[in-house]
Protein backbone atom coordinates (compact mmCIF):
# COMPACT_ATOMS: atom_id res chain seq x y z
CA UNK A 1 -15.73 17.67 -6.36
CA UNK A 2 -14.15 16.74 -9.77
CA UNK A 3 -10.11 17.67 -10.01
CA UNK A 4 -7.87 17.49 -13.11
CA UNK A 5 -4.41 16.97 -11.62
CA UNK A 6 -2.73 15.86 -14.89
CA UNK A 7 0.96 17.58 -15.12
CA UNK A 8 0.11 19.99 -12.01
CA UNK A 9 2.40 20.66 -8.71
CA UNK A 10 0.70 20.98 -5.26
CA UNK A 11 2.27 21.32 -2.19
CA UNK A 12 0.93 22.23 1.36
CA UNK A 13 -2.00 21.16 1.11
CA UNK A 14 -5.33 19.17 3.42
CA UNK A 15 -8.27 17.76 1.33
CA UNK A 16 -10.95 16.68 2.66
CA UNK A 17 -13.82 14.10 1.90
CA UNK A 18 -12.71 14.74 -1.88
CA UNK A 19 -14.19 12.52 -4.73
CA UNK A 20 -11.37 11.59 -7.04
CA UNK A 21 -12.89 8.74 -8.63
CA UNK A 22 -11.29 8.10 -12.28
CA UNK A 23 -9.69 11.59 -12.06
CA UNK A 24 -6.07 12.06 -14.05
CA UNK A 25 -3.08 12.11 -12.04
CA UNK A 26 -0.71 11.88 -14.83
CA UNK A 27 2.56 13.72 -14.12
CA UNK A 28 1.44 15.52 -11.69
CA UNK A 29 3.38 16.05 -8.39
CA UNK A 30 1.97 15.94 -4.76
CA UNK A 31 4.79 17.23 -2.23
CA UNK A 32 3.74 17.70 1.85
CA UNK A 33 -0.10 17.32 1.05
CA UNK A 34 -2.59 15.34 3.24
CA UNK A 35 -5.52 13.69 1.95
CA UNK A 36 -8.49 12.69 4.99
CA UNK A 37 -11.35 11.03 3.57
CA UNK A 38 -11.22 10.91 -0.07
CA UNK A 39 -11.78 8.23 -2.94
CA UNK A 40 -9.63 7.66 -5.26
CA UNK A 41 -10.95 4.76 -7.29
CA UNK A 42 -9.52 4.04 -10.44
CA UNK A 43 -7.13 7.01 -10.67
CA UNK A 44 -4.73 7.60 -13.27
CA UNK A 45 -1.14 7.94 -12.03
CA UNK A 46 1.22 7.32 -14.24
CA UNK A 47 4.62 9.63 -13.47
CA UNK A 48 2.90 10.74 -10.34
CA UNK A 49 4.87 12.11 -8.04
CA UNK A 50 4.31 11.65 -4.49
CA UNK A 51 6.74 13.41 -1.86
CA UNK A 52 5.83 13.05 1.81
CA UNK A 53 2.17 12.83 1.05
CA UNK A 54 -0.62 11.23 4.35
CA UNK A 55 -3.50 9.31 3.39
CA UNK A 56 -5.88 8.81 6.21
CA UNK A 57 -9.43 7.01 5.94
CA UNK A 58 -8.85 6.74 1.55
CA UNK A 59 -10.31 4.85 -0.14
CA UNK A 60 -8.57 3.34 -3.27
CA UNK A 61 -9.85 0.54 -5.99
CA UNK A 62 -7.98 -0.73 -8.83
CA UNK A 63 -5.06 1.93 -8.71
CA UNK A 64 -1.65 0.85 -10.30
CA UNK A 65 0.93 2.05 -8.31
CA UNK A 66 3.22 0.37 -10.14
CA UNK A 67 3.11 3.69 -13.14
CA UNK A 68 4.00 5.65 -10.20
CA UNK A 69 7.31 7.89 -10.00
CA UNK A 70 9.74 5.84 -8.57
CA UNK A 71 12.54 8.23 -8.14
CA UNK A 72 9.80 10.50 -5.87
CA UNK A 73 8.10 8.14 -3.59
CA UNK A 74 7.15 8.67 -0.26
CA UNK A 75 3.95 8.18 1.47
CA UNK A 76 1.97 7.14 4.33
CA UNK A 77 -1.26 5.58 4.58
CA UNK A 78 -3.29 5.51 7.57
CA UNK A 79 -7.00 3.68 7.93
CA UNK A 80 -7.23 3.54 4.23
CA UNK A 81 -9.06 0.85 2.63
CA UNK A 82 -7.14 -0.52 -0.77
CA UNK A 83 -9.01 -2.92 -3.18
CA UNK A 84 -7.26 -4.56 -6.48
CA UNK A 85 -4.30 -2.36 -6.19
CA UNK A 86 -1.02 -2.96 -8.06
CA UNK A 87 2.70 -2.20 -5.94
CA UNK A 88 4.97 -4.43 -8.13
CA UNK A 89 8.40 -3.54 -8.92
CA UNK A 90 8.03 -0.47 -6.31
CA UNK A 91 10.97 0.50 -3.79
CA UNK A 92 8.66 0.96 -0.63
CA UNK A 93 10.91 1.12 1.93
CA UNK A 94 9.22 1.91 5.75
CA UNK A 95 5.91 2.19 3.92
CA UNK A 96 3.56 2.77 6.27
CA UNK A 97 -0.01 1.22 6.26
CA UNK A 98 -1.15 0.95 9.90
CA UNK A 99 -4.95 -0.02 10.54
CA UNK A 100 -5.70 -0.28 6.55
CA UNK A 101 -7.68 -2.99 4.55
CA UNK A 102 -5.92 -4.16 2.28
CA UNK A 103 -7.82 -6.62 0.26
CA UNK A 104 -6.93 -8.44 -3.40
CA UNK A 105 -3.86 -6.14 -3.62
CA UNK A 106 -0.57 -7.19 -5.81
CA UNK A 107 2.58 -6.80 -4.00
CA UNK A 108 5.59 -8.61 -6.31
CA UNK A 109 9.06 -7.77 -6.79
CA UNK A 110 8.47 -5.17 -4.05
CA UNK A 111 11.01 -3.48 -1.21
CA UNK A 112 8.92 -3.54 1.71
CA UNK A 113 11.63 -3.23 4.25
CA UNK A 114 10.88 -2.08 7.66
CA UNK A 115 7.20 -1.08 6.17
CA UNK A 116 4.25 -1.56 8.86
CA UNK A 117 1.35 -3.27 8.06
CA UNK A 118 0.04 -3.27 12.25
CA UNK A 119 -3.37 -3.80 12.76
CA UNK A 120 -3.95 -4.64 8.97
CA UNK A 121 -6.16 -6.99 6.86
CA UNK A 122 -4.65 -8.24 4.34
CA UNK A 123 -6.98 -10.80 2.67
CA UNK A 124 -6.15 -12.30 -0.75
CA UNK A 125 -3.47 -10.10 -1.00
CA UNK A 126 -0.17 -11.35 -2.73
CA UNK A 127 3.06 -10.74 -1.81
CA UNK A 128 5.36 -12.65 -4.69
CA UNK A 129 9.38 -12.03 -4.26
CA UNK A 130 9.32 -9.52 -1.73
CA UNK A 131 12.12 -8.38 0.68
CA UNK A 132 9.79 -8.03 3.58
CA UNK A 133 12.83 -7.95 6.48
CA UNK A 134 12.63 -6.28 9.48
CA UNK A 135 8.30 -5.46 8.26
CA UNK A 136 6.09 -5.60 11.25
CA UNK A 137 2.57 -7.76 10.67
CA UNK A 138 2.27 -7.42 14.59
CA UNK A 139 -2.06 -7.89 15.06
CA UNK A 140 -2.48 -7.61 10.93
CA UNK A 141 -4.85 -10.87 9.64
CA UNK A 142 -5.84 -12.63 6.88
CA UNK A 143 -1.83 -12.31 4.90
CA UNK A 144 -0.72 -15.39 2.83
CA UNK A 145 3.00 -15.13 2.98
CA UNK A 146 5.76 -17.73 1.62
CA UNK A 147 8.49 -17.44 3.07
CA UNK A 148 9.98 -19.57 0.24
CA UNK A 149 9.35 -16.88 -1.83
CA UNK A 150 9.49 -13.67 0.27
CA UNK A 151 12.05 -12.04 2.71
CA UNK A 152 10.67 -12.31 6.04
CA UNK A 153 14.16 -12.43 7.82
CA UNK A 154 13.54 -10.05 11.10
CA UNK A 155 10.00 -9.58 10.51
CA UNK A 156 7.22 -9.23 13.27
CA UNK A 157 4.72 -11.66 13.26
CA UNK A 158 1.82 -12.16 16.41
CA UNK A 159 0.45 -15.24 17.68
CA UNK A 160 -1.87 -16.95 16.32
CA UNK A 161 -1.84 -14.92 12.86
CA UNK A 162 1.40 -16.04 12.14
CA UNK A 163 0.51 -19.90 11.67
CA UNK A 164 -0.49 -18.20 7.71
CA UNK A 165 3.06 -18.50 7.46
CA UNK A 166 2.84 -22.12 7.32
CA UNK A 167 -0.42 -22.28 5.25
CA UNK A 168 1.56 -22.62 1.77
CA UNK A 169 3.13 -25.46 2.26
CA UNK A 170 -0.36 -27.95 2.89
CA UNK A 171 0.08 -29.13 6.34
CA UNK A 172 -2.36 -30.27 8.40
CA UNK A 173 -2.55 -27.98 11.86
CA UNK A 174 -4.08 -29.68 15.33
């Protein structure tokens, strides 16, 4: 199935097992929709617009967030797997990305307070200048996180994934 969303409004609305790969989100504005299923590989989305919007079991590869609407921001993603994504700069406050792989992603500059990444993978991800407080990481693997770097005052970390914490500053670990 092959969508043109540039500049349109949806709202109320389930897709299912939908092929958006290098479809045009441009402008266009997504408000109480739920997506189960669907790929969304290199997407288009600058000015989108997404208002209480559920991702469950996506699949997204090289998307830049970043061009995203800031003002109109809110969504959840559920058992989604993310690959070379871009989040910079974004204000993603109690982001929600339970159970997702999240793999090579660029998180920098980013509010990610009180945003759940339980039960996530987070290899080679980067999270650069982040205010990460109060995040849970409770049973997520694989993060590199410096707390140098990052805001991790408050956050939830398990045992023994939390010894990444220390991994950035070359110690030695018997």
């Amino acid at each position: 199935m092959s969508h043109n969303f540039l500049n349109s409004a949806i709202s109320d609305e389930t897709f299912t097992g939908c092929n958006y790969s290098s479809v045009n989100f441009r402008g266009a504005r997504l408000t109480n929709c739920r997506f189960i299923r669907c790929n969304f590989s290199f997407v288009k989305v600058d000015g989108l617009r997404l208002e209480n919007v559920l991702f469950e079991g996506c699949k997204f590869v090289g998307v830049e967030f970043y061009k995203c609407e800031k003002r109109f921001l809110g969504f959840r993603m559920h058992e989604c797997v993310l690959q070379a994504c871009n989040f910079s700069d974004l204000p993603l406050k109690k982001l929600d990305f339970t159970g997702s792989k999240i793999h090579d992603c660029h998180f920098s500059n980013t509010n990610l307070r009180d945003a759940d990444f339980s039960d996530t993978d987070l290899t080679g991800t980067l999270f650069h200048r982040c205010d990460l407080e109060k995040a849970s990481f409770e049973r997520a693997k694989n993060y590199l996180i410096d707390p140098a770097t990052n805001n991790v005052k408050k956050a939830r970390f398990t045992f023994p994934d939390v010894v990444n914490l220390l991994k950035c500053y070359d110690i030695i670990i018997n």
